[in-house]
C-alpha atoms as a PDB file:
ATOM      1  CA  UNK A   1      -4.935  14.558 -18.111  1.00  0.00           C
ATOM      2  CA  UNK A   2      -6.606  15.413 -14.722  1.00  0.00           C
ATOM      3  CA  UNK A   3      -5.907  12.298 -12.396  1.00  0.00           C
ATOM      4  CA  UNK A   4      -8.848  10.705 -10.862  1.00  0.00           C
ATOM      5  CA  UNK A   5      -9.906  10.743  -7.403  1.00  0.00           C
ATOM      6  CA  UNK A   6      -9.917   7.072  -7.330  1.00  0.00           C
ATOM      7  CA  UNK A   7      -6.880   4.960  -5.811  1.00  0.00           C
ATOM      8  CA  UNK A   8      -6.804   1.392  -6.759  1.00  0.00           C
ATOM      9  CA  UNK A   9      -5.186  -1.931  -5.282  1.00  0.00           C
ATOM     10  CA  UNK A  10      -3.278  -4.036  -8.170  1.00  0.00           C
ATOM     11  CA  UNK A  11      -3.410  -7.303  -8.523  1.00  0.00           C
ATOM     12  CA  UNK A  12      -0.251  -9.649  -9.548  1.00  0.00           C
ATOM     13  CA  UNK A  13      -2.158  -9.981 -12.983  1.00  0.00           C
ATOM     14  CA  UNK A  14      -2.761  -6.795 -14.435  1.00  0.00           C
ATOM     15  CA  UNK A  15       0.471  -5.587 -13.106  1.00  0.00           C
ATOM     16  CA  UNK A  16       2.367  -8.579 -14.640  1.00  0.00           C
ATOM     17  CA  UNK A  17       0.616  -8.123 -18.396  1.00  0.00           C
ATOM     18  CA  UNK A  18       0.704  -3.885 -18.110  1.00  0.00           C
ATOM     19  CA  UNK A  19       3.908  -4.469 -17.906  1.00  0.00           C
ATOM     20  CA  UNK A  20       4.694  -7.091 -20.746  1.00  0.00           C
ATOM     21  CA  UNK A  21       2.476  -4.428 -22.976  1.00  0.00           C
ATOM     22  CA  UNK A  22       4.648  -1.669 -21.611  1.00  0.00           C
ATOM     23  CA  UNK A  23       1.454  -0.048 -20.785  1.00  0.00           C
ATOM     24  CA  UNK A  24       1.610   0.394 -16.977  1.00  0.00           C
ATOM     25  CA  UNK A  25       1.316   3.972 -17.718  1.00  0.00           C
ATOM     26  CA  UNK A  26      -2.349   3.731 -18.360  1.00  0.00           C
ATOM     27  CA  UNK A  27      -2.404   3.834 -14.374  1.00  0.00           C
ATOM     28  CA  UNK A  28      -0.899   7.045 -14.045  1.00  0.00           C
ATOM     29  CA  UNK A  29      -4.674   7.988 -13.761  1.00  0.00           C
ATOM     30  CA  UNK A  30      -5.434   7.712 -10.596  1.00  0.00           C
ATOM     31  CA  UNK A  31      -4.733   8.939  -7.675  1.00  0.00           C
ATOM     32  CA  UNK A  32      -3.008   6.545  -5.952  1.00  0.00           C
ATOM     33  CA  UNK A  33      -2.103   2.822  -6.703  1.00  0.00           C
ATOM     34  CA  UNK A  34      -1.550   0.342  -3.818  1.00  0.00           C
ATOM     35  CA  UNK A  35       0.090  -3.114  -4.335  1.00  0.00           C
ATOM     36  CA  UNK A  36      -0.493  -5.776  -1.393  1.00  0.00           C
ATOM     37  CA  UNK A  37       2.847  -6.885   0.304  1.00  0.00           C
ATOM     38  CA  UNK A  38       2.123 -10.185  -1.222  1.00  0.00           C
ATOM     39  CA  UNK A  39       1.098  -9.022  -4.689  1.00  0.00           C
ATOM     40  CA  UNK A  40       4.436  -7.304  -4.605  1.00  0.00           C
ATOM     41  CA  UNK A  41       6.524 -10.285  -3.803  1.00  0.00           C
ATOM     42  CA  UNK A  42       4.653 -12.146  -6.959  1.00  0.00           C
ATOM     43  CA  UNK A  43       4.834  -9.282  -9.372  1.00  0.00           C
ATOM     44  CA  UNK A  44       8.670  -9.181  -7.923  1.00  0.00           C
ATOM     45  CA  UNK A  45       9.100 -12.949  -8.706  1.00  0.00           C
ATOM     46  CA  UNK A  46       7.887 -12.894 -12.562  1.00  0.00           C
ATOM     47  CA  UNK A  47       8.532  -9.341 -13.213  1.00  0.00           C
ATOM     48  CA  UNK A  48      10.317  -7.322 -11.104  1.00  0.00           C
ATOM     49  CA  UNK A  49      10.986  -4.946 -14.148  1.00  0.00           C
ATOM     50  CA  UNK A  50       7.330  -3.295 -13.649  1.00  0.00           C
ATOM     51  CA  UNK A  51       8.151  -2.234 -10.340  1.00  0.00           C
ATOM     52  CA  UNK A  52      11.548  -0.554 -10.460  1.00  0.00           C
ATOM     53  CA  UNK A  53      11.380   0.940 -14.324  1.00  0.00           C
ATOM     54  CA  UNK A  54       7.765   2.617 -14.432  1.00  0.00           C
ATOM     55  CA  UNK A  55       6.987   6.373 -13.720  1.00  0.00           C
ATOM     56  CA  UNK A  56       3.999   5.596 -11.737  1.00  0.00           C
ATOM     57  CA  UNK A  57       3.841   5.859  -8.525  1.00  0.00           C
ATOM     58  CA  UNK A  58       3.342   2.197  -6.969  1.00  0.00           C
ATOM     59  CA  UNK A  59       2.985   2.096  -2.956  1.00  0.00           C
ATOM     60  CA  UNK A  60       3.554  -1.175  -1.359  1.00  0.00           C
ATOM     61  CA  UNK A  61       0.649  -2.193   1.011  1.00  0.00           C
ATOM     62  CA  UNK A  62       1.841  -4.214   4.080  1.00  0.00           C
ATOM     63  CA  UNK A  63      -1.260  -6.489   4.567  1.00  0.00           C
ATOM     64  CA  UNK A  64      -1.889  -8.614   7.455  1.00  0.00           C
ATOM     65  CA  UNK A  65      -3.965 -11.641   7.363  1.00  0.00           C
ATOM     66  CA  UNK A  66      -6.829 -12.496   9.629  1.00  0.00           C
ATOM     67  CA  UNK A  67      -6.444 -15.101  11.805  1.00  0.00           C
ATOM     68  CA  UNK A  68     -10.420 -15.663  12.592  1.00  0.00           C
ATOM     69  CA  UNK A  69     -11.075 -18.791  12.026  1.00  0.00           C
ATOM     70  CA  UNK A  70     -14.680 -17.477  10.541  1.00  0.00           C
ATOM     71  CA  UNK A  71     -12.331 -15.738   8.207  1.00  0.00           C
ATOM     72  CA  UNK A  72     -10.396 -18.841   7.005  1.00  0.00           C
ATOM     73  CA  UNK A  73     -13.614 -20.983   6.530  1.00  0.00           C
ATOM     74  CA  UNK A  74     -14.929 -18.572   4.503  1.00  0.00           C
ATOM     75  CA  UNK A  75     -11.973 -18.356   2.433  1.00  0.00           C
ATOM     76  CA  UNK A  76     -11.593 -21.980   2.461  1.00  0.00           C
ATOM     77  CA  UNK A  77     -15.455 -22.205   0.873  1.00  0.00           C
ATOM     78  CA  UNK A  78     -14.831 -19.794  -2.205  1.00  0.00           C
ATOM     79  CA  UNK A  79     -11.602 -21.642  -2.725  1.00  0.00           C
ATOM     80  CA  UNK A  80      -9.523 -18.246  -2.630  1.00  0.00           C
ATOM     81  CA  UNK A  81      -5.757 -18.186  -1.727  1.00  0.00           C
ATOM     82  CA  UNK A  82      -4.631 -16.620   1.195  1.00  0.00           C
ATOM     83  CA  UNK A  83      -1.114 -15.357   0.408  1.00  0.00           C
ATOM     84  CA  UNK A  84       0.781 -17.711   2.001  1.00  0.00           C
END
């Protein structure tokens, strides 16, 4: 199979349930597939299996918050997590 052009960014939650399917191969499609620093960490906390037994490719993604204080009211409004 021909691997796409696209590179994706995982989240903790596919990554996690690939994994308990032993299907994290069904990635090996694209081109590239980042994992945020803190993504990582979770995905290292529940399991840390997916990241050091699969033939794919995973980059880690150092990410660094924004500290604009537009940023974190925004964030704050939708109720979404920063990381930390």
């Amino acid at each position: 199979m021909d691997k796409s052009d696209t590179v994706v960014v995982c989240d903790a939650g596919p990554l996690i349930h690939l994994g308990e399917l032993g299907a994290v191969d069904l990635l090996s499609g694209f081109n590239g597939v980042l994992v945020p620093e803190q993504v990582w960490d979770e995905v290292s906390h529940h399991f840390p299996t997916v990241l050091i037994t699969t033939d794919i490719e995973l980059t880690r993604l150092p990410v660094q918050l924004a500290s604009d204080v537009l940023f974190k009211t925004l964030v704050q409004a939708f109720a979404l997590n920063l990381g930390e």
